[in-house]
C-alpha atoms as a PDB file:
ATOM      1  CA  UNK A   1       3.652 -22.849  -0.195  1.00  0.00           C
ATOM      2  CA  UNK A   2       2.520 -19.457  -1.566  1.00  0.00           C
ATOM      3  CA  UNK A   3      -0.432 -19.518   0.700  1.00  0.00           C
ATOM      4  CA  UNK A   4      -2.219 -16.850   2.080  1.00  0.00           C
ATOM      5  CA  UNK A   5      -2.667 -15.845   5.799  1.00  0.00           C
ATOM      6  CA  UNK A   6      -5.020 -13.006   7.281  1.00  0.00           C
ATOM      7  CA  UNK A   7      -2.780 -10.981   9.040  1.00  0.00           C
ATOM      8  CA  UNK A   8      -3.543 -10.909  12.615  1.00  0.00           C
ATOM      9  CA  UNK A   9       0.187 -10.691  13.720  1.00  0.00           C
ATOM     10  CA  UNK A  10       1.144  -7.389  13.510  1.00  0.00           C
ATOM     11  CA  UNK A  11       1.083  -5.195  10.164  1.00  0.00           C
ATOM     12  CA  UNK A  12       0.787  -1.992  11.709  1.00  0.00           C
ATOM     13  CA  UNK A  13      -1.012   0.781   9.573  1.00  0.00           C
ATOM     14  CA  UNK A  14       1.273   2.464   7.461  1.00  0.00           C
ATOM     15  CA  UNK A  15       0.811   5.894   7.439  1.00  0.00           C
ATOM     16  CA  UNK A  16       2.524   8.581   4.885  1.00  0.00           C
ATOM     17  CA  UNK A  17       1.765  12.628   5.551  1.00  0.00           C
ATOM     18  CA  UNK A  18       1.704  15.010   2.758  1.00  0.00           C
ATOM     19  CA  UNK A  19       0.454  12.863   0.177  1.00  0.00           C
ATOM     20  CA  UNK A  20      -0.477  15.084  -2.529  1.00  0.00           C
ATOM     21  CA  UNK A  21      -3.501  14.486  -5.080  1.00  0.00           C
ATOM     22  CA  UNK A  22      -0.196  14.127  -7.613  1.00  0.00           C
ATOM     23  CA  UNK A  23       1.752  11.762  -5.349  1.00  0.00           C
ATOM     24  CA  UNK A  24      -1.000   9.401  -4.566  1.00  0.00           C
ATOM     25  CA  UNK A  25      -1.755   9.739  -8.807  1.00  0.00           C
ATOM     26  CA  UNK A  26       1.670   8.758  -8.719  1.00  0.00           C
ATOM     27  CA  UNK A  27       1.529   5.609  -6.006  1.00  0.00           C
ATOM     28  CA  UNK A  28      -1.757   4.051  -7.523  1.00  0.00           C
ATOM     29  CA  UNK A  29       0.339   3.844 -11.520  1.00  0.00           C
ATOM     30  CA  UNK A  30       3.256   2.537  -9.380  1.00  0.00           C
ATOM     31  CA  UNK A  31       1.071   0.016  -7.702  1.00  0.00           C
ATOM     32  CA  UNK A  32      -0.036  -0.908 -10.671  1.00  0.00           C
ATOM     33  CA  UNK A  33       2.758  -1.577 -12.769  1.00  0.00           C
ATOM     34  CA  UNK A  34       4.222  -3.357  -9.680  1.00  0.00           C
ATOM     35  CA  UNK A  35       1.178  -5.987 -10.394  1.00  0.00           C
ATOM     36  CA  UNK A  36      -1.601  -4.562  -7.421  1.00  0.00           C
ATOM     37  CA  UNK A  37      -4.878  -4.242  -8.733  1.00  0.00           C
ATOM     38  CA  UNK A  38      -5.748  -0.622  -6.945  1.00  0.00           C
ATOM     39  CA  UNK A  39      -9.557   0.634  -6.779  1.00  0.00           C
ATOM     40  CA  UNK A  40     -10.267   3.980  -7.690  1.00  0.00           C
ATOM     41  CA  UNK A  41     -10.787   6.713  -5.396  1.00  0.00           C
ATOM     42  CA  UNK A  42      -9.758   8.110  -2.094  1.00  0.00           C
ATOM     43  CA  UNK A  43     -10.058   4.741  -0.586  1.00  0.00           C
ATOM     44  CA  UNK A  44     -10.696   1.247  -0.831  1.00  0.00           C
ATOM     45  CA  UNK A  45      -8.662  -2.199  -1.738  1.00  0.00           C
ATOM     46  CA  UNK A  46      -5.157  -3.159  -3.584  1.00  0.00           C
ATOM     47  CA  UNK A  47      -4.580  -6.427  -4.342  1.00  0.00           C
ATOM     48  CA  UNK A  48      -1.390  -8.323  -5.874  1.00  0.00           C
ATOM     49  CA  UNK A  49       2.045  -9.602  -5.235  1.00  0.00           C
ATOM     50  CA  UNK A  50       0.368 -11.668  -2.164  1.00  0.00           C
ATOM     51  CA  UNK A  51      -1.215  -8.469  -0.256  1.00  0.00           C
ATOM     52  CA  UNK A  52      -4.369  -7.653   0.463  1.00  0.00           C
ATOM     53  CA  UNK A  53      -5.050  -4.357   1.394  1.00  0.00           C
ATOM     54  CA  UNK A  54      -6.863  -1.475   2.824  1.00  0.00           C
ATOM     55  CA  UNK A  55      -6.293   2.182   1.784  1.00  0.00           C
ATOM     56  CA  UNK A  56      -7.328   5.379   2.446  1.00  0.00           C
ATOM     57  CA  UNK A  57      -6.261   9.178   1.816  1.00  0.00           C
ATOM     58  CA  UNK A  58      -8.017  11.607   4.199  1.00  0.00           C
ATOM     59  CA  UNK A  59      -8.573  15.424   3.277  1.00  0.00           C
ATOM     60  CA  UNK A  60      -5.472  15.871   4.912  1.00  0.00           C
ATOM     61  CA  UNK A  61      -3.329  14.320   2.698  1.00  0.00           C
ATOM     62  CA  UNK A  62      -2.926  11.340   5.024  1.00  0.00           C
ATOM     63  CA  UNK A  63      -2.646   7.867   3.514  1.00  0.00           C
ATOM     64  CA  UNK A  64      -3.453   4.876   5.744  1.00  0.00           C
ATOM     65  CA  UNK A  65      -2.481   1.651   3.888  1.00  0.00           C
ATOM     66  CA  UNK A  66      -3.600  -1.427   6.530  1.00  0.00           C
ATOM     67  CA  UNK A  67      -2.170  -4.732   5.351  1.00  0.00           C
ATOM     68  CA  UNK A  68      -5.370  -7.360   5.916  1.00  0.00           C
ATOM     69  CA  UNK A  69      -3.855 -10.451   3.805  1.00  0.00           C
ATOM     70  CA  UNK A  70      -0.244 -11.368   3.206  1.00  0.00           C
ATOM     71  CA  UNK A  71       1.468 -14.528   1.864  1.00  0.00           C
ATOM     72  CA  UNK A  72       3.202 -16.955   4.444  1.00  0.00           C
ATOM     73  CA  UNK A  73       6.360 -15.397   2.221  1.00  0.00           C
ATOM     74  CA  UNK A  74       6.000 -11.994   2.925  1.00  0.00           C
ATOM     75  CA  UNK A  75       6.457  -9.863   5.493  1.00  0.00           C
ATOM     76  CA  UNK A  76       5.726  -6.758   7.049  1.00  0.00           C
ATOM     77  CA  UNK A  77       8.939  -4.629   6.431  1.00  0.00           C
ATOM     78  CA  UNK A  78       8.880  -5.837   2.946  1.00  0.00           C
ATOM     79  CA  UNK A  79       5.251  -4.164   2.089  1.00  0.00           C
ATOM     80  CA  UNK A  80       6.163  -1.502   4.351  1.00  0.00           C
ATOM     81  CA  UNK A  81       9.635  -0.669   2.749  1.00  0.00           C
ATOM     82  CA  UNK A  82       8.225  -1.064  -0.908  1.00  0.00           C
ATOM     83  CA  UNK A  83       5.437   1.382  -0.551  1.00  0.00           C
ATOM     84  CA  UNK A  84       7.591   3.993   1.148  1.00  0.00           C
ATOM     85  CA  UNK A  85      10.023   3.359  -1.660  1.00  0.00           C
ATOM     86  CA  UNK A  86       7.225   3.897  -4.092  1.00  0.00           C
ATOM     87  CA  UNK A  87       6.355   7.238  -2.032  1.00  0.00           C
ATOM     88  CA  UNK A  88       9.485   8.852  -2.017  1.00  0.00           C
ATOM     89  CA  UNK A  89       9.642   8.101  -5.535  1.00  0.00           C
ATOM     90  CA  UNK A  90       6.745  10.134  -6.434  1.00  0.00           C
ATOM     91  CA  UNK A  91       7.702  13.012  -4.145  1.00  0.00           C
ATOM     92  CA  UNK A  92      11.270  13.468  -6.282  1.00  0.00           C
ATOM     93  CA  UNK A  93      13.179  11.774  -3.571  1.00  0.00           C
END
């Protein structure tokens, strides 16, 4: 139980448009009091809550997040409905 799986069934990329230097400022401190470990920069890895992760903002102001770990316990909608939650947050919504 708890254990990790690399996920090869099916976490699309979530994508998020106008992602603002302020709302992605916003996302990482969200992240992070949520328990993710988030590198810093433009892109790279978050970590935590059983999800391992892949993200990167493009010049753009596109954010890809790509789910490449998740625990047997968690799935897709529930990383995908958190982070836009945490989005929509930082855009006032």
């Amino acid at each position: 139980m708890g254990g990790r799986k690399l996920d090869t069934e099916g976490c699309q990329g979530i994508r998020f448009r106008n992602v603002t230097p302020d709302v992605f400022f916003c996302l990482k401190k969200k992240l992070q009091a949520y328990g993710i470990k988030v590198q810093p920069g433009n892109s790279g890895m978050l970590e935590g809550n059983g999800i391992v992760a892949h993200f990167s903002l493009d010049g753009g102001n596109n954010l890809l997040i790509v789910v490449k770990e998740r625990s047997l316990d968690t799935y897709c909608g529930q990383v995908s409905g958190k982070l836009r939650s945490f989005v929509r947050e930082c855009q006032g919504f």
